[in-house]
Protein backbone atom coordinates (compact mmCIF):
# COMPACT_ATOMS: atom_id res chain seq x y z
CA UNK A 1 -57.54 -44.00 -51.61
CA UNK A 2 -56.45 -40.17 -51.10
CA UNK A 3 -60.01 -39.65 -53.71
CA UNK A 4 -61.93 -41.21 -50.74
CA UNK A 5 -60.43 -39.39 -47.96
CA UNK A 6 -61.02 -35.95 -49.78
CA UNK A 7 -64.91 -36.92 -50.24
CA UNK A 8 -64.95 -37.75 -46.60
CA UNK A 9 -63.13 -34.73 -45.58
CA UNK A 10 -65.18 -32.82 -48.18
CA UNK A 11 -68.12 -34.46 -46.32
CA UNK A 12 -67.47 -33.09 -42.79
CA UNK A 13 -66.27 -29.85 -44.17
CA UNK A 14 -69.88 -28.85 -45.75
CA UNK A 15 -71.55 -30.31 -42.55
CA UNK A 16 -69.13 -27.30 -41.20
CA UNK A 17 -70.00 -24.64 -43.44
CA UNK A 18 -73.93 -25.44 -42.75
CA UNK A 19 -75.84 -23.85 -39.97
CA UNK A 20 -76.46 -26.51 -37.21
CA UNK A 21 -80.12 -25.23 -37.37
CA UNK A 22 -80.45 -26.40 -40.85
CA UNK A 23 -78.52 -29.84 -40.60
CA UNK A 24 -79.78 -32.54 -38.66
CA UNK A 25 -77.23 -35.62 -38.48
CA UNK A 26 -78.51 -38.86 -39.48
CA UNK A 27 -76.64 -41.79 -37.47
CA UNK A 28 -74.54 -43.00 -41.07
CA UNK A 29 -73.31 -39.30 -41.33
CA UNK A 30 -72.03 -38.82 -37.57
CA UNK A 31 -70.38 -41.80 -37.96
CA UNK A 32 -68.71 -40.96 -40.92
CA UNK A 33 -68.09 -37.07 -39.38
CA UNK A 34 -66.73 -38.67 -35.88
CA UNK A 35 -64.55 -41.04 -37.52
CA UNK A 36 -63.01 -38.35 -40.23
CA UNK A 37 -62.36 -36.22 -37.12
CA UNK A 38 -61.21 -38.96 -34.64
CA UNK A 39 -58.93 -40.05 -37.90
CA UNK A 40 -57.32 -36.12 -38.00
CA UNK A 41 -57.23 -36.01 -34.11
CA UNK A 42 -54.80 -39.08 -34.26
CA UNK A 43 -53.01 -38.05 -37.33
CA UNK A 44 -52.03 -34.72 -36.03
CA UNK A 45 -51.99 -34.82 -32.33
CA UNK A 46 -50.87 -31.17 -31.82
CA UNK A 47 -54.34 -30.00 -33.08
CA UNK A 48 -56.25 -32.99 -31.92
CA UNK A 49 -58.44 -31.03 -29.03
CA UNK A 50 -59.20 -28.84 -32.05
CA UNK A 51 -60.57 -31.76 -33.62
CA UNK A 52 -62.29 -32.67 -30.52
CA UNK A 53 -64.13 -29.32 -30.58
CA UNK A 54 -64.98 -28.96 -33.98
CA UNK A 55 -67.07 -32.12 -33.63
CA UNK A 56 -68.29 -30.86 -30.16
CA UNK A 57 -69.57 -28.18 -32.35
CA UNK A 58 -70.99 -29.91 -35.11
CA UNK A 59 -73.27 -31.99 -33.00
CA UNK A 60 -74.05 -28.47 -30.47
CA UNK A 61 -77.94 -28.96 -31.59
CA UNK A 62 -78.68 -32.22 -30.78
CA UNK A 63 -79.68 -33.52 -27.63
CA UNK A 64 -77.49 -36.30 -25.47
CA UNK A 65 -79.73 -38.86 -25.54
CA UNK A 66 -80.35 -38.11 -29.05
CA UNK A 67 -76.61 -38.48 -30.24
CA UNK A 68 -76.18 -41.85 -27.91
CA UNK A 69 -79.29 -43.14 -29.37
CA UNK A 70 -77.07 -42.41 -32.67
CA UNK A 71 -73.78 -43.88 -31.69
CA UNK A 72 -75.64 -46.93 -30.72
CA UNK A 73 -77.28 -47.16 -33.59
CA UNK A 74 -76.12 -49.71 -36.60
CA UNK A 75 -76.06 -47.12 -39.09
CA UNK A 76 -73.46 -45.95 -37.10
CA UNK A 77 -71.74 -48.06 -35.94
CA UNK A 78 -71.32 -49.42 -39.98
CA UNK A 79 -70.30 -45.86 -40.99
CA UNK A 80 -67.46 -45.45 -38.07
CA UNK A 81 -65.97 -48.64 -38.79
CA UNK A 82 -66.81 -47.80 -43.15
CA UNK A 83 -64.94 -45.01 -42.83
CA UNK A 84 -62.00 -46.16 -40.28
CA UNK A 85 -61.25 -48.69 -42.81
CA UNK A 86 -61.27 -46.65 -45.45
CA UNK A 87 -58.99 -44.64 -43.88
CA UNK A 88 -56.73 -47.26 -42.96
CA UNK A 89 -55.33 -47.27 -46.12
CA UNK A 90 -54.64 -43.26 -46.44
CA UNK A 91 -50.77 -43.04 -45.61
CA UNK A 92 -49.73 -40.21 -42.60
CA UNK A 93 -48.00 -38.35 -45.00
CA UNK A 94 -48.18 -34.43 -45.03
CA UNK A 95 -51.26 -34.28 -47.95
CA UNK A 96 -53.45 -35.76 -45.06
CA UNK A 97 -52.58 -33.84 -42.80
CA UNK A 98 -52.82 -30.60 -45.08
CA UNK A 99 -56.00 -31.81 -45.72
CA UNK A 100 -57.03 -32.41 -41.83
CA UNK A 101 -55.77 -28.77 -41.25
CA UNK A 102 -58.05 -27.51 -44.15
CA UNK A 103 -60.58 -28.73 -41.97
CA UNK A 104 -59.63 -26.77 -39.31
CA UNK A 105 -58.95 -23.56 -41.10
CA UNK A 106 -61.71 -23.79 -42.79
CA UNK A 107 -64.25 -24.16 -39.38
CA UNK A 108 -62.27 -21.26 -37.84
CA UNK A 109 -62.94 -18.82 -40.53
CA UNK A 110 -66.58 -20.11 -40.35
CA UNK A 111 -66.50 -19.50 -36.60
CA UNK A 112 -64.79 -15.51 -36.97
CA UNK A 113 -67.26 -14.70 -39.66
CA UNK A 114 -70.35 -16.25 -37.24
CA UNK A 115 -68.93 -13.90 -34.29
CA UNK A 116 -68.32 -10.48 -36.59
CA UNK A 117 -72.16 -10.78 -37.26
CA UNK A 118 -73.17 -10.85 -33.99
């Protein structure tokens, strides 16, 4: 189960690493992205605004009524609860949470490098 959490996280880190202008979220991959992040935001509630942003960021591009059309969608909806389930079964032991921190390491040194080239 920790090989499936490490895609997912792997997932939602290389939706991180991509420009927002060049990635346009399909319904099955917010779901999966929301529910990886809502999953770290729980597991680690000292960093869970961060989590909060980071997806705040992710989805920056897109339009409200785009992303509730999204959420609302079945694609979605079957993702979210795909991955939730998934995830379930991943025990709240420190590798998850090393790995939910990667995450967040990994968007913040995204994020310095974006504002030292501007």
């Amino acid at each position: 189960m920790r090989h499936y959490f490490a895609i997912g996280l792997g997932t939602a880190m290389a939706l991180a690493q991509s420009s927002p202008s060049n990635v346009h979220l399909d319904p099955e991959a917010l779901g999966r992205m929301e529910g990886i992040l809502a999953f770290c935001a729980k597991l680690d509630p000292q960093a869970a605004e961060q989590y909060r942003e980071r997806s705040r960021q992710l989805v920056r591009d897109e339009t409200d009524a785009a992303l509730d059309g999204m959420r609302k969608s079945k694609q979605y909806q079957d993702a979210f609860e795909s991955i939730n389930g998934q995830l379930a079964a991943v025990p709240a032991d420190e590798g998850a949470t090393k790995s939910c921190r990667a995450f967040l390491t990994l968007s913040d040194k995204r994020q310095l490098s974006q504002n030292a080239g501007q």
